[in-house]
N, C-alpha and C. Protein backbone atom coordinates (compact mmCIF):
# COMPACT_ATOMS: atom_id res chain seq x y z
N UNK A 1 0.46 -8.92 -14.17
CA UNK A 1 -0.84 -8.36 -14.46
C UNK A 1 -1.48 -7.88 -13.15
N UNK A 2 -1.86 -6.78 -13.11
CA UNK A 2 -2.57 -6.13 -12.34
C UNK A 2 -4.14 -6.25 -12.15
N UNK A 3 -5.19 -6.59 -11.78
CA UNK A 3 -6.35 -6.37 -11.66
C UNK A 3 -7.58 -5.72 -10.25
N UNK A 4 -8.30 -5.02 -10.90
CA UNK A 4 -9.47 -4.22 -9.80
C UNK A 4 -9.95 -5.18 -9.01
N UNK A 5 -9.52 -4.60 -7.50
CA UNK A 5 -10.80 -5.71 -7.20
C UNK A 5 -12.11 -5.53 -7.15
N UNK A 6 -13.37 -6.15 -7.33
CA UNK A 6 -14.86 -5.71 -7.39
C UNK A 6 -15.22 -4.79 -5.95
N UNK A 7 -14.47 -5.30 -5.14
CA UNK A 7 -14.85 -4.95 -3.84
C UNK A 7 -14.84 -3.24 -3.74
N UNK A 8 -13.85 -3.05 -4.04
CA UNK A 8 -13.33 -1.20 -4.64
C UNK A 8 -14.42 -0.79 -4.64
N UNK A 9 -14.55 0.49 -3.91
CA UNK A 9 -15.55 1.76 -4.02
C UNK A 9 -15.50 2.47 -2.71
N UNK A 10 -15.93 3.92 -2.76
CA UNK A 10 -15.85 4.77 -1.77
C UNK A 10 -14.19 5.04 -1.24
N UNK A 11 -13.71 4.95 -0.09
CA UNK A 11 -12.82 5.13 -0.24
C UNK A 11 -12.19 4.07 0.14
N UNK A 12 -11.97 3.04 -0.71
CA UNK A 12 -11.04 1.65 -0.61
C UNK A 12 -10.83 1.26 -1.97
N UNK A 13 -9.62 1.04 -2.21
CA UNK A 13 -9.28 0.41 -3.63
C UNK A 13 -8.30 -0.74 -3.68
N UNK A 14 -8.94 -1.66 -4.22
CA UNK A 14 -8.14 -3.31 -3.83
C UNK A 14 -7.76 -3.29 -5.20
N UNK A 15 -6.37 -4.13 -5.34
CA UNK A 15 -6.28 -4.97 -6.73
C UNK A 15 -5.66 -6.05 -6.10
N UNK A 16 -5.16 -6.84 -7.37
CA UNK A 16 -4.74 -8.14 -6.88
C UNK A 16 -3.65 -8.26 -8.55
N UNK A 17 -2.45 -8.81 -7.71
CA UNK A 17 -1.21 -8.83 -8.54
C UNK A 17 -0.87 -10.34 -9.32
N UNK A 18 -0.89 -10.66 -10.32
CA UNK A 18 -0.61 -11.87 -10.57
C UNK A 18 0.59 -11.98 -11.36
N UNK A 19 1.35 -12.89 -11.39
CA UNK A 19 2.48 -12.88 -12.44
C UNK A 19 4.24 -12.09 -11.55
N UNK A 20 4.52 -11.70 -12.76
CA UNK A 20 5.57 -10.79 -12.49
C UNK A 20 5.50 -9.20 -13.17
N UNK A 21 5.11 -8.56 -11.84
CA UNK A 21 4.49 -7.06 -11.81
C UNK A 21 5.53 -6.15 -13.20
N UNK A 22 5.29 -5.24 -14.00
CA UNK A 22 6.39 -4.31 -14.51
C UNK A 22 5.25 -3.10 -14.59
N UNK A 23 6.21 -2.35 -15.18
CA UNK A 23 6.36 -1.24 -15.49
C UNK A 23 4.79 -0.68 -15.84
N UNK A 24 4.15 -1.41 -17.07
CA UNK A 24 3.14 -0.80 -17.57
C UNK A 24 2.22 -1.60 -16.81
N UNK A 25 2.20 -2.35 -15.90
CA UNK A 25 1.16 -3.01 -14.98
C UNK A 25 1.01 -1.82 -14.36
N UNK A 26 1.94 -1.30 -13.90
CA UNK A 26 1.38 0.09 -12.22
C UNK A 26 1.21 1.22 -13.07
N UNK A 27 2.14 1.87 -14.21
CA UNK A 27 0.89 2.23 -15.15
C UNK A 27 -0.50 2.50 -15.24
N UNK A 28 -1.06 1.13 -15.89
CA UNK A 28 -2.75 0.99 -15.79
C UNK A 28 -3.19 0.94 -14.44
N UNK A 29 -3.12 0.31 -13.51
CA UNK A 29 -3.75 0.60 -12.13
C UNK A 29 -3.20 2.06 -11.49
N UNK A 30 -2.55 2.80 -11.59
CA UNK A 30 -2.33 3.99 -11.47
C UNK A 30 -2.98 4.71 -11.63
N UNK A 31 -3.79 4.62 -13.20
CA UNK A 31 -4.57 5.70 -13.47
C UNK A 31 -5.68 5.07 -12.82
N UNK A 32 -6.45 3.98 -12.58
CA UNK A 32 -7.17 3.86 -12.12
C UNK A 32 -7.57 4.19 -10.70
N UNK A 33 -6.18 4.43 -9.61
CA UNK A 33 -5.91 4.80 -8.63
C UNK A 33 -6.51 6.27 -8.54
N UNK A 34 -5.53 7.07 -9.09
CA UNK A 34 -5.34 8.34 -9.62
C UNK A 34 -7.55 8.81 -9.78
N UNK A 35 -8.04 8.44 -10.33
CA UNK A 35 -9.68 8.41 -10.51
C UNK A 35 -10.13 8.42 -9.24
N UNK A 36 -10.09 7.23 -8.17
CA UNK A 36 -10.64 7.01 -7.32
C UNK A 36 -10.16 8.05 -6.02
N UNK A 37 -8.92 8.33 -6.37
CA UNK A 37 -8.48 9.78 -5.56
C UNK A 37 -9.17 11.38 -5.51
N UNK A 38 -9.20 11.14 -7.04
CA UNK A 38 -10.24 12.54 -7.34
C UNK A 38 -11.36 11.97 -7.09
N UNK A 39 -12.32 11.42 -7.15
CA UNK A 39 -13.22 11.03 -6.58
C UNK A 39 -13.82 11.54 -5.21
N UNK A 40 -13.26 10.68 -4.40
CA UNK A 40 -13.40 10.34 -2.92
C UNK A 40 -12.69 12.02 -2.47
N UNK A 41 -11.89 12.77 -2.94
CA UNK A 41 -11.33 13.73 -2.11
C UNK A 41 -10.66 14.07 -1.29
N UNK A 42 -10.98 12.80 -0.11
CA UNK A 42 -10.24 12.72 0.76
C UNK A 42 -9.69 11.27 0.84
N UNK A 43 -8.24 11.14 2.03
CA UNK A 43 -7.50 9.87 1.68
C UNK A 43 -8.20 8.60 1.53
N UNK A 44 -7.60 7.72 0.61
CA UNK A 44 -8.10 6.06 0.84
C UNK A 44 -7.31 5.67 1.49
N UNK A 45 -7.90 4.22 1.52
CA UNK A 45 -7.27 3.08 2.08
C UNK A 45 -6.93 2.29 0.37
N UNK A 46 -6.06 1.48 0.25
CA UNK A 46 -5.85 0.54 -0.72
C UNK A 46 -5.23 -0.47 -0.06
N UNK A 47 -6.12 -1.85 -0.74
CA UNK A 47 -5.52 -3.00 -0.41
C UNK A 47 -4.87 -3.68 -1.85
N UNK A 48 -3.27 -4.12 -1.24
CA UNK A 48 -2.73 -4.94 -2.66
C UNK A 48 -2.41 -6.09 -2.03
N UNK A 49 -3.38 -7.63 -3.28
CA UNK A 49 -3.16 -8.71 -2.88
C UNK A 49 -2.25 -8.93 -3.61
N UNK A 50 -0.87 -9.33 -2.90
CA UNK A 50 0.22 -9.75 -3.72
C UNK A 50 0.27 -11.31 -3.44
N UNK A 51 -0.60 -12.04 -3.29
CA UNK A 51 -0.54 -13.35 -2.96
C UNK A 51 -0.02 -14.50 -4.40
N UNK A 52 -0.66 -13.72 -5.22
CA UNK A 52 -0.33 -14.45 -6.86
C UNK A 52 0.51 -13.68 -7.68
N UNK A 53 2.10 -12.62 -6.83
CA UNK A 53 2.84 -11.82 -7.38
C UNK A 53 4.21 -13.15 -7.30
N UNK A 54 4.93 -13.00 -8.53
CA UNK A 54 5.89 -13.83 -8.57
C UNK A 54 7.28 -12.97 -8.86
N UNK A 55 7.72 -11.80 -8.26
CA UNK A 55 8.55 -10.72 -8.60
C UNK A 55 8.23 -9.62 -9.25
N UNK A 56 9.03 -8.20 -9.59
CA UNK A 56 8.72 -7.40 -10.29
C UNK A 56 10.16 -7.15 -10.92
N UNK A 57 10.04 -5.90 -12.05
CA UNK A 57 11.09 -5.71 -12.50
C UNK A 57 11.64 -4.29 -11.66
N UNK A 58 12.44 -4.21 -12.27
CA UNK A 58 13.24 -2.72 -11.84
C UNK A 58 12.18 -1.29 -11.96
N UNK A 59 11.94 -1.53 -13.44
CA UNK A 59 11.18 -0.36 -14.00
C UNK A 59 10.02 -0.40 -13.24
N UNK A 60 9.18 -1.70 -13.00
CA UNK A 60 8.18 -1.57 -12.38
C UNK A 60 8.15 -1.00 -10.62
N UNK A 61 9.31 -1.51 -10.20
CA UNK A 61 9.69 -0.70 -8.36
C UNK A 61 9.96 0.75 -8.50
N UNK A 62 10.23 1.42 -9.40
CA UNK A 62 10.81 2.63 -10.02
C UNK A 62 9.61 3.51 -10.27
N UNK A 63 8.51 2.76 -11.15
CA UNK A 63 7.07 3.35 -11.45
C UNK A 63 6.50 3.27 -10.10
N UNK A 64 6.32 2.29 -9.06
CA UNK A 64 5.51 2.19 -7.94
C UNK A 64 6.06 3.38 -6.81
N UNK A 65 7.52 3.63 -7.14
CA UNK A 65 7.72 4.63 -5.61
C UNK A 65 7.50 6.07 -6.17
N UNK A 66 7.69 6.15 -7.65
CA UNK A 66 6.83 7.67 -8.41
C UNK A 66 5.77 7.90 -8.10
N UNK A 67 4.83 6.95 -7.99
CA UNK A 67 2.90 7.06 -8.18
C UNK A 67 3.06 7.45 -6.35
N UNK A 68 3.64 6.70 -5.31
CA UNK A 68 3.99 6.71 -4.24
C UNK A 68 3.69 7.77 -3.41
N UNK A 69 5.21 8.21 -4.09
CA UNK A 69 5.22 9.94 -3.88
C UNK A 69 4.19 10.65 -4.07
N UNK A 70 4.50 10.53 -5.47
CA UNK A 70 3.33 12.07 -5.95
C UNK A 70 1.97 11.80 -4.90
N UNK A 71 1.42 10.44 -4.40
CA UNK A 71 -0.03 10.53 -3.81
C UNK A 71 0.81 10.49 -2.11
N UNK A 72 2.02 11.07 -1.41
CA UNK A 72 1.98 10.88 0.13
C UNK A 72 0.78 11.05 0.48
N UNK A 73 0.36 12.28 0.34
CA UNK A 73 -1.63 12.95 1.26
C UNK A 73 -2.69 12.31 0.47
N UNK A 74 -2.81 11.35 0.05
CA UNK A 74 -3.85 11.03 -0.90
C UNK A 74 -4.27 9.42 -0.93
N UNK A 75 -3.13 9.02 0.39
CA UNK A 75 -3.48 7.34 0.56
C UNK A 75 -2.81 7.42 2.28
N UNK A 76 -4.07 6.74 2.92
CA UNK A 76 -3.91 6.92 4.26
C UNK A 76 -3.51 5.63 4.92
N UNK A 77 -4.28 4.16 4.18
CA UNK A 77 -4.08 3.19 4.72
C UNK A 77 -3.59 2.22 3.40
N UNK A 78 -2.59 1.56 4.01
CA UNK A 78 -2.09 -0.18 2.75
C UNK A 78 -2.13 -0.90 3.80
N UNK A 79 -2.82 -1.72 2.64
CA UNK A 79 -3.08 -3.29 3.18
C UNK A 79 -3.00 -4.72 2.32
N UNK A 80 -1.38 -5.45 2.91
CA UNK A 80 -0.79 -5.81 2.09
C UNK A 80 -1.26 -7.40 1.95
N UNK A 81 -2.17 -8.18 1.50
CA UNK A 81 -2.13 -9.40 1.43
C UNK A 81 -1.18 -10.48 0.86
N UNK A 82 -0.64 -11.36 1.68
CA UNK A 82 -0.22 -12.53 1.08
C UNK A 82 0.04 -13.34 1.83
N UNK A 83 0.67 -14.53 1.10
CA UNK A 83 1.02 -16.01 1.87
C UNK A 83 2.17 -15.58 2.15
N UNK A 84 3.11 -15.23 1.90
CA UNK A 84 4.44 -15.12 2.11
C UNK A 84 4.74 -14.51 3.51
N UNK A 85 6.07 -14.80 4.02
CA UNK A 85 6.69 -14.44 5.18
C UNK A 85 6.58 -12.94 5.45
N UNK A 86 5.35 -12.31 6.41
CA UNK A 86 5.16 -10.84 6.28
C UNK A 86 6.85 -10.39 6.65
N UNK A 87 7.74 -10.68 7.54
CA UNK A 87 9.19 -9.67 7.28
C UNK A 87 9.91 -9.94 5.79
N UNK A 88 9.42 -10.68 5.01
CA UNK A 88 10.23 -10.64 3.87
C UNK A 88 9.04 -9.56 2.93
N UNK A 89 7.77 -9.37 3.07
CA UNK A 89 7.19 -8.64 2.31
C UNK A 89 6.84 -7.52 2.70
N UNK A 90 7.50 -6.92 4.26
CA UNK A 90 8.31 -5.62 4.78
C UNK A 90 9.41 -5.31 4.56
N UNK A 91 9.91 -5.90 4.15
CA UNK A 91 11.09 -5.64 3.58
C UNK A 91 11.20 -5.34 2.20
N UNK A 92 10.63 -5.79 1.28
CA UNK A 92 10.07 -5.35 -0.46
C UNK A 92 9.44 -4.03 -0.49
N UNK A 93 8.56 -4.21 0.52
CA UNK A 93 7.80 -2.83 0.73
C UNK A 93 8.06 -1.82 1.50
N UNK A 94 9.48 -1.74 2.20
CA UNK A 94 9.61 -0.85 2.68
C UNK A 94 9.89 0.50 2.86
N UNK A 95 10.95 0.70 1.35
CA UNK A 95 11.05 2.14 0.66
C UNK A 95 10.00 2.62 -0.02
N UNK A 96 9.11 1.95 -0.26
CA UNK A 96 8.08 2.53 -1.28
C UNK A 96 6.56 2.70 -0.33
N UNK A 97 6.43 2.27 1.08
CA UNK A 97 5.34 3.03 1.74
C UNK A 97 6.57 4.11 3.12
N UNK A 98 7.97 3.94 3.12
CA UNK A 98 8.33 4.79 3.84
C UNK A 98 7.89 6.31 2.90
N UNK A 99 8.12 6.43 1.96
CA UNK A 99 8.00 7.42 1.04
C UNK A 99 6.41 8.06 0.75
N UNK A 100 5.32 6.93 0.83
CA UNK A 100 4.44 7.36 0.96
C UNK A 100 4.20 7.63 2.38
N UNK A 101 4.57 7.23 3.45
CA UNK A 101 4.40 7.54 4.82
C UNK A 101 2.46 7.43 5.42
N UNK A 102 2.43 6.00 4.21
CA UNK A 102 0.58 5.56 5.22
C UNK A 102 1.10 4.47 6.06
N UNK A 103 0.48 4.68 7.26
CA UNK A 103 0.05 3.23 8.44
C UNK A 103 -0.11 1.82 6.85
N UNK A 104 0.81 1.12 6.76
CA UNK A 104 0.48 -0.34 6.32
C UNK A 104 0.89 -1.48 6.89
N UNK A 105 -0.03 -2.32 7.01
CA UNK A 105 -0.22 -3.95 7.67
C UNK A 105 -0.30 -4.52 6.59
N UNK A 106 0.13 -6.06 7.34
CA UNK A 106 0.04 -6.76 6.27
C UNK A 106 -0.94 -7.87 6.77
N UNK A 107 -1.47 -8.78 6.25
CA UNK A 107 -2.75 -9.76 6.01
C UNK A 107 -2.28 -10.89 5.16
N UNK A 108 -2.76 -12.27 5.52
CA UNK A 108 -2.54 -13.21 4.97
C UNK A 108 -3.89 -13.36 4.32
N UNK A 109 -3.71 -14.02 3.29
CA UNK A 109 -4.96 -14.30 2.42
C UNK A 109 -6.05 -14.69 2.90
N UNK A 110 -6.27 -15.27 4.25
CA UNK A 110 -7.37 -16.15 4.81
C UNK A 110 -7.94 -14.68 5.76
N UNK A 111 -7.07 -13.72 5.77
CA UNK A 111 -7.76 -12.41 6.56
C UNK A 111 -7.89 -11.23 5.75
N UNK A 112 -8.37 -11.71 4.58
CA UNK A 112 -8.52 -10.97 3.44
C UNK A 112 -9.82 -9.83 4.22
N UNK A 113 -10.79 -10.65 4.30
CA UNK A 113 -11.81 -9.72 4.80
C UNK A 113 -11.52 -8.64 6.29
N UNK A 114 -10.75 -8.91 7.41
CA UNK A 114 -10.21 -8.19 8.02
C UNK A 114 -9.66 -6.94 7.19
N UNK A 115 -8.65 -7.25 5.96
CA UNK A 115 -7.97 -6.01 5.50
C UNK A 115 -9.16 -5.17 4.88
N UNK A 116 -9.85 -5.76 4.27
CA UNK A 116 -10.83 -5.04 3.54
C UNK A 116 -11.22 -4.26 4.85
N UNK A 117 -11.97 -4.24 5.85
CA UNK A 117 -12.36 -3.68 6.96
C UNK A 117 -11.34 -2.70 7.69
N UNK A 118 -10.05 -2.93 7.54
CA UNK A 118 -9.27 -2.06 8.01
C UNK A 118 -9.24 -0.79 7.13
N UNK A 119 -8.94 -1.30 5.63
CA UNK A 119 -8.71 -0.17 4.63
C UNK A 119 -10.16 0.46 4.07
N UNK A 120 -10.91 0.10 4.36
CA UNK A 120 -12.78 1.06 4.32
C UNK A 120 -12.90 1.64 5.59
N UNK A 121 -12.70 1.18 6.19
CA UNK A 121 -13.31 1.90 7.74
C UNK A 121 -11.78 2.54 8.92
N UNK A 122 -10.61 1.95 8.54
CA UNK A 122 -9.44 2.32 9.34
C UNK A 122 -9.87 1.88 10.90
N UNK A 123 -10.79 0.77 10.98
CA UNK A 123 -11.12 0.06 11.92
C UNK A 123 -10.22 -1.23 11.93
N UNK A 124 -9.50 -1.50 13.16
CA UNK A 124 -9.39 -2.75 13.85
C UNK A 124 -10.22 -4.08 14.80
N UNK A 125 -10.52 -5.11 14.21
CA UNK A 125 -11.26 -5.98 15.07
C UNK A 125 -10.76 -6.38 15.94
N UNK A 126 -11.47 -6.92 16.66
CA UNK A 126 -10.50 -7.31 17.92
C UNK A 126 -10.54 -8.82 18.16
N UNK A 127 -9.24 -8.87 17.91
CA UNK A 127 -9.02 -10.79 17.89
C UNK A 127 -8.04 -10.68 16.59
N UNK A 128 -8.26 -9.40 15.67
CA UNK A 128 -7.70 -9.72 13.93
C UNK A 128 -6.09 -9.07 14.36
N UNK A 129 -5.13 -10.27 13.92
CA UNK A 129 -3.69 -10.00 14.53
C UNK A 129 -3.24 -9.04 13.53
N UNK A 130 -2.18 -7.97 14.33
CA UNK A 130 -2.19 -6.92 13.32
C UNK A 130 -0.27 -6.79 13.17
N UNK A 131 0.40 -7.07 12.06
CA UNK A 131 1.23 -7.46 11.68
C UNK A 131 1.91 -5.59 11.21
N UNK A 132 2.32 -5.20 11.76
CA UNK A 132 2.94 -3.40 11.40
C UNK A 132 3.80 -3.55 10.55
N UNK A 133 4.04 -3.06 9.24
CA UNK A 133 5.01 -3.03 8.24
C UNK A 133 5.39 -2.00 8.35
N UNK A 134 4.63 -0.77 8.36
CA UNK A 134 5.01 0.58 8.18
C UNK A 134 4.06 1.71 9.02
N UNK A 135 4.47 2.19 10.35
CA UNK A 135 3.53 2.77 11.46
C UNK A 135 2.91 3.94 10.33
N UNK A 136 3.18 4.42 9.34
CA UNK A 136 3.03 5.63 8.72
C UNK A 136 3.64 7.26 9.69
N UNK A 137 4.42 7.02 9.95
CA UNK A 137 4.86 8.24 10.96
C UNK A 137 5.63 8.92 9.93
N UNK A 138 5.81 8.56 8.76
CA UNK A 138 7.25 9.41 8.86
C UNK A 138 8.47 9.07 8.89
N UNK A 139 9.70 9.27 7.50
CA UNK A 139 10.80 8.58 7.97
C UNK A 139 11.19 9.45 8.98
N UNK A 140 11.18 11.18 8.77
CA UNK A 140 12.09 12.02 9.56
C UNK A 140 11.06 12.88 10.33
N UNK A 141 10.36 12.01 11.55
CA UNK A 141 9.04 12.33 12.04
C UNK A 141 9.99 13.61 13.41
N UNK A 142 11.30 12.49 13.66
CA UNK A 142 12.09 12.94 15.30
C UNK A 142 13.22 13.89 14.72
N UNK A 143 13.56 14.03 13.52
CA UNK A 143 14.71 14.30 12.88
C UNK A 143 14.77 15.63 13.06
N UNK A 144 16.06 16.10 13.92
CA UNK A 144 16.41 17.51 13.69
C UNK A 144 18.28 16.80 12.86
N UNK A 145 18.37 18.07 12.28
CA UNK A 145 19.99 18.13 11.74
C UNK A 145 20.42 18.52 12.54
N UNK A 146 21.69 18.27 12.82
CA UNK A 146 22.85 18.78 13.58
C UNK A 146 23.07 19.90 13.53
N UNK A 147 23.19 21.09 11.93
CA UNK A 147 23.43 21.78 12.28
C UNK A 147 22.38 23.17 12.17
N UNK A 148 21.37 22.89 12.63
CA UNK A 148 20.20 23.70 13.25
C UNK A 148 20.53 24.58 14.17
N UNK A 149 21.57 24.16 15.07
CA UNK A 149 21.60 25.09 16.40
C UNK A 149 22.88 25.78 15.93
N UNK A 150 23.78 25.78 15.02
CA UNK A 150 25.11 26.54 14.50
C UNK A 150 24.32 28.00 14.36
């Protein structure tokens, strides 16, 4: 189950994941996503608390790197909350914000309010440890092909 967080508005959109995520969970927060995009105009930030996520299915990783895509220019900052080991939840997340290509950190639940502040303002505090999952550069930022110069 997916839910809004209250905090959401302007350009920041939080939810919070409980259970075991599928298919028609990213679905409904999608479109809700999708709103707050037309909205605002220009990129958000979104924070997902996956602190109360207990797996997802196939269909549901499948729906999340679609919505992904289609928004690359349309989400600037993720901000990933949880308890869990941030390289194991860079690693879950790593094809699906390489593809969107935003700057995402990750946050433990007790620096919940830090993320919120990162993903509204794209401000860093200073003292708030900043954990890099995904620089947002770009998978093929350096990438020339080989055969370019043929």
């Amino acid at each position: 189950m997916i839910e809004k967080l209250k905090e959401s508005h302007g350009p920041a959109f939080g939810f919070k994941v409980s259970g075991k995520l599928t298919a028609d969970d990213i679905a409904g927060i999608s479109q809700q996503i999708d709103f707050a995009i037309a909205e605002h105009k220009k990129p958000i930030g979104v924070l997902a608390d996956l602190s109360g996520m207990h797996g997802a299915t196939w269909g549901a990783r499948w729906e999340e790197m679609r919505f992904l895509q289609r928004h690359t220019d349309h989400i600037a900052r993720i901000a990933v909350v949880s308890d869990d080991k941030w390289e194991e939840i860079a690693e879950m997340t790593a094809v699906s914000t390489a593809a969107l290509q935003a700057e995402t950190l990750y946050f433990q639940s007790s620096e919940i309010r830090h993320a919120w502040r990162w993903v509204k303002m794209a401000h860093r505090d200073e003292g708030m440890p900043v954990r890099i999952m995904y620089p947002g550069k770009g998978l093929f930022q350096n990438y020339t092909p080989e055969y370019m110069g043929i």
